[in-house]
PDB file of N, CA and C in Angstrom:
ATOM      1  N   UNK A   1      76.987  27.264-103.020  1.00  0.00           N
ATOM      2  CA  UNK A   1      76.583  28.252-102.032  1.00  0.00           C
ATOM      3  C   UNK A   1      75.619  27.659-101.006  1.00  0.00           C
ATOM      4  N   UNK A   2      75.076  26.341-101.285  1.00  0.00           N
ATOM      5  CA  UNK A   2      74.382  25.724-100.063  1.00  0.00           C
ATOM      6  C   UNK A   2      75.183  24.870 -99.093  1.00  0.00           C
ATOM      7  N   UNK A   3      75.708  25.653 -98.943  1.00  0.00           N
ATOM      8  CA  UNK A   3      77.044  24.845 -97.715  1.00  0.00           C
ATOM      9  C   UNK A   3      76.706  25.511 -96.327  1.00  0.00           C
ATOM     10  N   UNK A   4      76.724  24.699 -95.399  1.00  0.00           N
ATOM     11  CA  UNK A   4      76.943  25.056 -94.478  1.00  0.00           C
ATOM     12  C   UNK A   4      77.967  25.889 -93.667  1.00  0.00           C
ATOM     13  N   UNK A   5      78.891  26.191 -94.523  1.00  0.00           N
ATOM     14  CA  UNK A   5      79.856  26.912 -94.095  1.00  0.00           C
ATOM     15  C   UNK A   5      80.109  28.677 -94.340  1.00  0.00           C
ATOM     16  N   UNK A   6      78.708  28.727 -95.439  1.00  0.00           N
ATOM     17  CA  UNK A   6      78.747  29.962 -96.253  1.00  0.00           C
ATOM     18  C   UNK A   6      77.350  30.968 -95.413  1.00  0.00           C
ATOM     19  N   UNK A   7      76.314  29.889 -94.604  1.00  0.00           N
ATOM     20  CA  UNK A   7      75.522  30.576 -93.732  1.00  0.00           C
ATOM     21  C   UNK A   7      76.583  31.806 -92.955  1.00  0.00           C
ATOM     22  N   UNK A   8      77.208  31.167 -92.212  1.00  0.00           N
ATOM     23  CA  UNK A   8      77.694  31.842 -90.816  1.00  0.00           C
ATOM     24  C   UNK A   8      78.400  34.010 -91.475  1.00  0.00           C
ATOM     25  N   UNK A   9      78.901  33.014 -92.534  1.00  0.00           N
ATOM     26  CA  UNK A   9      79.518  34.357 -93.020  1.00  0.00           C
ATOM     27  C   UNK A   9      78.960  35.403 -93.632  1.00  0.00           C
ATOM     28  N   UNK A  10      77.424  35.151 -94.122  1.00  0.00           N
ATOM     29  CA  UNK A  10      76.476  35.953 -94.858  1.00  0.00           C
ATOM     30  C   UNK A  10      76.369  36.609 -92.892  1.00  0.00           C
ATOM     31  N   UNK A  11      75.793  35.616 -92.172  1.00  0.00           N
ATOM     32  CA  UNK A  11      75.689  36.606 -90.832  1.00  0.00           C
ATOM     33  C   UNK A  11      75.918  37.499 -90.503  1.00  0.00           C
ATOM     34  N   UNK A  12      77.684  37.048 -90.497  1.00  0.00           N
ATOM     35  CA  UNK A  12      78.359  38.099 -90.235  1.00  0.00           C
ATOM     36  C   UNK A  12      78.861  39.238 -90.676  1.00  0.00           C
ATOM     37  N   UNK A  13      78.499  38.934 -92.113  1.00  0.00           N
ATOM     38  CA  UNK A  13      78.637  40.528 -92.786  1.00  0.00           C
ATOM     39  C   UNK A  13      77.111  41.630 -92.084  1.00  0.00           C
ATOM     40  N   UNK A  14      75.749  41.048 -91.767  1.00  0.00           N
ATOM     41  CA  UNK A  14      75.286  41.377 -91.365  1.00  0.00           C
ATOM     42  C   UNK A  14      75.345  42.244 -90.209  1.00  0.00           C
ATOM     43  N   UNK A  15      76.158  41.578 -88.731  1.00  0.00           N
ATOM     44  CA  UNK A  15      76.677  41.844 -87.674  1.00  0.00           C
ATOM     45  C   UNK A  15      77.290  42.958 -87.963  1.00  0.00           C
ATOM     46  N   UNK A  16      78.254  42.758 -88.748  1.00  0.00           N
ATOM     47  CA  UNK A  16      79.381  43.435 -88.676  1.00  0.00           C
ATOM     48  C   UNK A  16      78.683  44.807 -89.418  1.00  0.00           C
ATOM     49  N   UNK A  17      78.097  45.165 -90.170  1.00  0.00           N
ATOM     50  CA  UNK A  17      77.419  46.158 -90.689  1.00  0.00           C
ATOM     51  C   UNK A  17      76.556  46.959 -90.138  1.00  0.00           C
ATOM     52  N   UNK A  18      76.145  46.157 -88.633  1.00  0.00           N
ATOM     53  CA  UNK A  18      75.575  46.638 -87.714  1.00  0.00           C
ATOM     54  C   UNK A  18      76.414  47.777 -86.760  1.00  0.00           C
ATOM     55  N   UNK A  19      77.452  46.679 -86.386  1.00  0.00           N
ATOM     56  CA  UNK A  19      78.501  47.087 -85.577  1.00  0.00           C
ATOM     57  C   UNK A  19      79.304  48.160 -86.093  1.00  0.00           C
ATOM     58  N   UNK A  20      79.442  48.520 -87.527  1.00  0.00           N
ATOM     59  CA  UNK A  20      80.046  49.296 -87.590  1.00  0.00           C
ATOM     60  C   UNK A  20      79.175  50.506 -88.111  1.00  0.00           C
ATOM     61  N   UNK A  21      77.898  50.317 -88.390  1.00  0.00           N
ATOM     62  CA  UNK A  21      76.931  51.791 -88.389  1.00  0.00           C
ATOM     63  C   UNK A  21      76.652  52.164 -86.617  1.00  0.00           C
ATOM     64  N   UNK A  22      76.970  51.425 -86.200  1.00  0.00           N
ATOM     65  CA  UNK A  22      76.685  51.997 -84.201  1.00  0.00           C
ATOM     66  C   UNK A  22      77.863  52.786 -84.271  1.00  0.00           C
ATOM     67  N   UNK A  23      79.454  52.295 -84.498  1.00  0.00           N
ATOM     68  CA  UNK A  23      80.028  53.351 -84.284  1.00  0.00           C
ATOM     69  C   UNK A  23      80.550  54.797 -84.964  1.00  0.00           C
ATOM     70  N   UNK A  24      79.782  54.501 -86.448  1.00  0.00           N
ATOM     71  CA  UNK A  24      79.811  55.657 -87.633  1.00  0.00           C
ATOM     72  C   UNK A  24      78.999  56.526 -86.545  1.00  0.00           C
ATOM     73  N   UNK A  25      77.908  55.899 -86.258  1.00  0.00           N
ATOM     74  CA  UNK A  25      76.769  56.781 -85.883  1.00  0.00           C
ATOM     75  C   UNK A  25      77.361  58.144 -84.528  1.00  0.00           C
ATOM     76  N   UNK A  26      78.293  56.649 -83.255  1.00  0.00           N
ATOM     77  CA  UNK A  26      78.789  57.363 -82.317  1.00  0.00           C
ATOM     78  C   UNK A  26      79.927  58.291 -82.356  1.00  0.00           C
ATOM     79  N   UNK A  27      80.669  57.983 -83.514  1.00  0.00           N
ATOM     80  CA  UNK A  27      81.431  58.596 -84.072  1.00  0.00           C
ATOM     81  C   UNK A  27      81.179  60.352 -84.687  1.00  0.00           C
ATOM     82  N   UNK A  28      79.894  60.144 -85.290  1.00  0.00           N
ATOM     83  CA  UNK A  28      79.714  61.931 -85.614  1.00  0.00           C
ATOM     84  C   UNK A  28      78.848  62.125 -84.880  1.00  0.00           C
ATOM     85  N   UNK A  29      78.430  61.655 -83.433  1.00  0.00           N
ATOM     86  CA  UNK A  29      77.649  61.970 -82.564  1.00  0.00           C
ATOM     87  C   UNK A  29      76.390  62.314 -82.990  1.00  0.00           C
ATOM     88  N   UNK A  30      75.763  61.481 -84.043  1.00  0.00           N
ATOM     89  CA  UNK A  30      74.345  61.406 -84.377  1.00  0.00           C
ATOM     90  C   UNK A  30      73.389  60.686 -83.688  1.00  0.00           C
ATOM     91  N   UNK A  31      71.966  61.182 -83.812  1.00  0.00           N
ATOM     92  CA  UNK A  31      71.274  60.647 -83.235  1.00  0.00           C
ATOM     93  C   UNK A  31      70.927  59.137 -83.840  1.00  0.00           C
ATOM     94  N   UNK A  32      70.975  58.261 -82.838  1.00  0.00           N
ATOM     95  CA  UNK A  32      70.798  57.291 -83.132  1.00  0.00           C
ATOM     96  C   UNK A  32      69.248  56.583 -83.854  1.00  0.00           C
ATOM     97  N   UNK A  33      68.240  57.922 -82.734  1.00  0.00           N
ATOM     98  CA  UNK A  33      66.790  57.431 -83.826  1.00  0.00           C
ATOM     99  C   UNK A  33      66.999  57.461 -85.366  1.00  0.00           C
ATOM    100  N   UNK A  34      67.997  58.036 -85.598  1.00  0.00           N
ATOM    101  CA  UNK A  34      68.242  57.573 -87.198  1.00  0.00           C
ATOM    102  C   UNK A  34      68.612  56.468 -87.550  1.00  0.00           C
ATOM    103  N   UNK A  35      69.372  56.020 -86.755  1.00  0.00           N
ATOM    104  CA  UNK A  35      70.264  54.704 -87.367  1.00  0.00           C
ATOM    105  C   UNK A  35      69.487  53.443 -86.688  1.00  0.00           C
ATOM    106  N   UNK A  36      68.773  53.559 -85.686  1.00  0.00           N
ATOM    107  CA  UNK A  36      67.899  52.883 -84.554  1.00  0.00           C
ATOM    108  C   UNK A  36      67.496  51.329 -85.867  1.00  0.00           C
ATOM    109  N   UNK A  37      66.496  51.986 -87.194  1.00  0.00           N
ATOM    110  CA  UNK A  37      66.113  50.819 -87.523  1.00  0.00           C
ATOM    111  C   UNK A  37      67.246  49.933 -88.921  1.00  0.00           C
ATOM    112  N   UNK A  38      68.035  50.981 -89.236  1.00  0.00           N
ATOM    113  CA  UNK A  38      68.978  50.327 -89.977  1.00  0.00           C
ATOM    114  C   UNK A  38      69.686  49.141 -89.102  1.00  0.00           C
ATOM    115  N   UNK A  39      70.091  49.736 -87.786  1.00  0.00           N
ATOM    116  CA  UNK A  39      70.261  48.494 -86.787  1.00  0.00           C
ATOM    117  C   UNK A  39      69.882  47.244 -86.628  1.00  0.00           C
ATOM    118  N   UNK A  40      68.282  47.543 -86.270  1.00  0.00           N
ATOM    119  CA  UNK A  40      67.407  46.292 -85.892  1.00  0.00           C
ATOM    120  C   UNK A  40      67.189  45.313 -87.227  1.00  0.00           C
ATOM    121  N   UNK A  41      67.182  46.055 -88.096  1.00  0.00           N
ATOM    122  CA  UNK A  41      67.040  45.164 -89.720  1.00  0.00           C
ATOM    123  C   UNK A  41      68.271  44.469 -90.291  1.00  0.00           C
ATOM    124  N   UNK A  42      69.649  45.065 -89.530  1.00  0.00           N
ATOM    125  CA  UNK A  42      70.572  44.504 -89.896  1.00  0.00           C
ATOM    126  C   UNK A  42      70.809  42.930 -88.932  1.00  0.00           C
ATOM    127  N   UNK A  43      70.360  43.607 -87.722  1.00  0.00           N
ATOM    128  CA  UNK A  43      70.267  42.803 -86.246  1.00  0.00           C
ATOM    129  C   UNK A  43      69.388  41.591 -86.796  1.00  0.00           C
ATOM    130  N   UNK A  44      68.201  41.699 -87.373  1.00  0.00           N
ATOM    131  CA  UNK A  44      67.339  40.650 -87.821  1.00  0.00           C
ATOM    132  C   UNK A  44      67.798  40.214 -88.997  1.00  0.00           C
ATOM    133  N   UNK A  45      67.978  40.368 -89.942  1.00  0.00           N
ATOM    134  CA  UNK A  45      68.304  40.204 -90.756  1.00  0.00           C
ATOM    135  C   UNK A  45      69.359  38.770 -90.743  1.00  0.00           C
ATOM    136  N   UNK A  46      70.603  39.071 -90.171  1.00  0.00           N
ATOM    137  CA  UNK A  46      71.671  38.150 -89.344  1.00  0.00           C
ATOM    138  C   UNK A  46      71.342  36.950 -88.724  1.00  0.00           C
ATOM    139  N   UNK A  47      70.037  37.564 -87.880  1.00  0.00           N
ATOM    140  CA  UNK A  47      69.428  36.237 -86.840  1.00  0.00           C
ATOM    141  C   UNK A  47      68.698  35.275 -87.529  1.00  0.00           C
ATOM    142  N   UNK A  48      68.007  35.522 -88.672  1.00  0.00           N
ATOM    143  CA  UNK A  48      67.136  35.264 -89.740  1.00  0.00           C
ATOM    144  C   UNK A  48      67.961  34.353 -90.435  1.00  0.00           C
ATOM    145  N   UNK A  49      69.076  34.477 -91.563  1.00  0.00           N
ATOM    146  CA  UNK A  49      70.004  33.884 -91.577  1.00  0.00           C
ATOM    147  C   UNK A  49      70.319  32.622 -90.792  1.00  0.00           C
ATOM    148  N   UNK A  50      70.647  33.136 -89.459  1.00  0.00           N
ATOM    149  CA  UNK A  50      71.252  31.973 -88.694  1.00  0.00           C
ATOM    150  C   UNK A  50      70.027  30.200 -88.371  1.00  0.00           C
ATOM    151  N   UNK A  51      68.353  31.172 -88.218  1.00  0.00           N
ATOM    152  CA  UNK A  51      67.540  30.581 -87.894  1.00  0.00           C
ATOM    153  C   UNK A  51      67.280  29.757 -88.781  1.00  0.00           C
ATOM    154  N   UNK A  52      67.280  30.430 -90.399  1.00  0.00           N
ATOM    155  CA  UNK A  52      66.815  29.456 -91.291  1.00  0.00           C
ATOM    156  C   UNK A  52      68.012  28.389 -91.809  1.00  0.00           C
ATOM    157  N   UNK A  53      69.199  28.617 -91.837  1.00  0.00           N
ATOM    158  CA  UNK A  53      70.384  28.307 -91.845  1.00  0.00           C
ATOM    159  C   UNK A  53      70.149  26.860 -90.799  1.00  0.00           C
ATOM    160  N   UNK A  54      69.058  26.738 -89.737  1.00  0.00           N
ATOM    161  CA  UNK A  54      69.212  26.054 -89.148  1.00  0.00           C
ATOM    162  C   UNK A  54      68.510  25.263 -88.787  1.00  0.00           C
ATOM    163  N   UNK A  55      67.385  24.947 -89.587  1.00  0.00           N
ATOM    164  CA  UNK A  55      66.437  24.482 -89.920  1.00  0.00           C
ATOM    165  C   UNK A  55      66.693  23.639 -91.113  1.00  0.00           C
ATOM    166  N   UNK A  56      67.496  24.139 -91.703  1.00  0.00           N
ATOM    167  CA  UNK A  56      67.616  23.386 -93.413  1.00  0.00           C
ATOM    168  C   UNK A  56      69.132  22.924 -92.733  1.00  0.00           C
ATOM    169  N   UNK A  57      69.607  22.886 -91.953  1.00  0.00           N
ATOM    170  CA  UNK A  57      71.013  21.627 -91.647  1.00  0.00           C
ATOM    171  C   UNK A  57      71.142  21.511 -90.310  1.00  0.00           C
ATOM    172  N   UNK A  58      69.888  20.644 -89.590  1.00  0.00           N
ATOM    173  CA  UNK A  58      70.408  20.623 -88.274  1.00  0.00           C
ATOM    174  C   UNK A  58      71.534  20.044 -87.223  1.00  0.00           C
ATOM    175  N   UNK A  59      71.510  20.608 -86.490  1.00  0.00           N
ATOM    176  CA  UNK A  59      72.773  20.113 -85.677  1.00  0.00           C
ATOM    177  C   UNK A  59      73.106  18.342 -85.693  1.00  0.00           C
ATOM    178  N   UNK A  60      73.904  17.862 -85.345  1.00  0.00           N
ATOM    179  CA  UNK A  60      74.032  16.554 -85.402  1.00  0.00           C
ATOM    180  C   UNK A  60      74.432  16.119 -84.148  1.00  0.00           C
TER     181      UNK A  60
END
C-alpha cells in the first residue's frame, strides 16, 4: 500500500465523494450550509493526501 500508485486513488475517492454530495445536495435542493463543511473536509482531506503523497515520493 506504499506505492505510489495507490496515493492518487485514495484522492480520488475523496473528490469524488465530494462531487457527488454537491449534487445529492443540488439534487433535493438542500441547503448547502449543511453540506458546506462535509465538502471542504472532503476537499482537504484529498489535497492532504496528494501533498503528503508528495513529499514522501518526489517528482523525478
Amino acid at each position: 500500500m506504499d506505492s505510489v500508485l495507490w496515493t492518487p486513488r485514495f484522492a480520488a475517492v475523496y473528490f469524488l465523494a465530494a462531487a457527488l454530495l454537491l449534487i445529492l445536495f443540488l439534487a433535493i435542493d438542500a441547503s448547502l450550509v449543511i453540506a458546506a463543511p462535509l465538502l471542504l473536509m472532503s476537499v482537504g482531506l484529498g489535497t492532504a493526501v496528494l501533498i503528503h503523497n508528495r513529499k514522501r515520493h518526489p517528482v523525478r
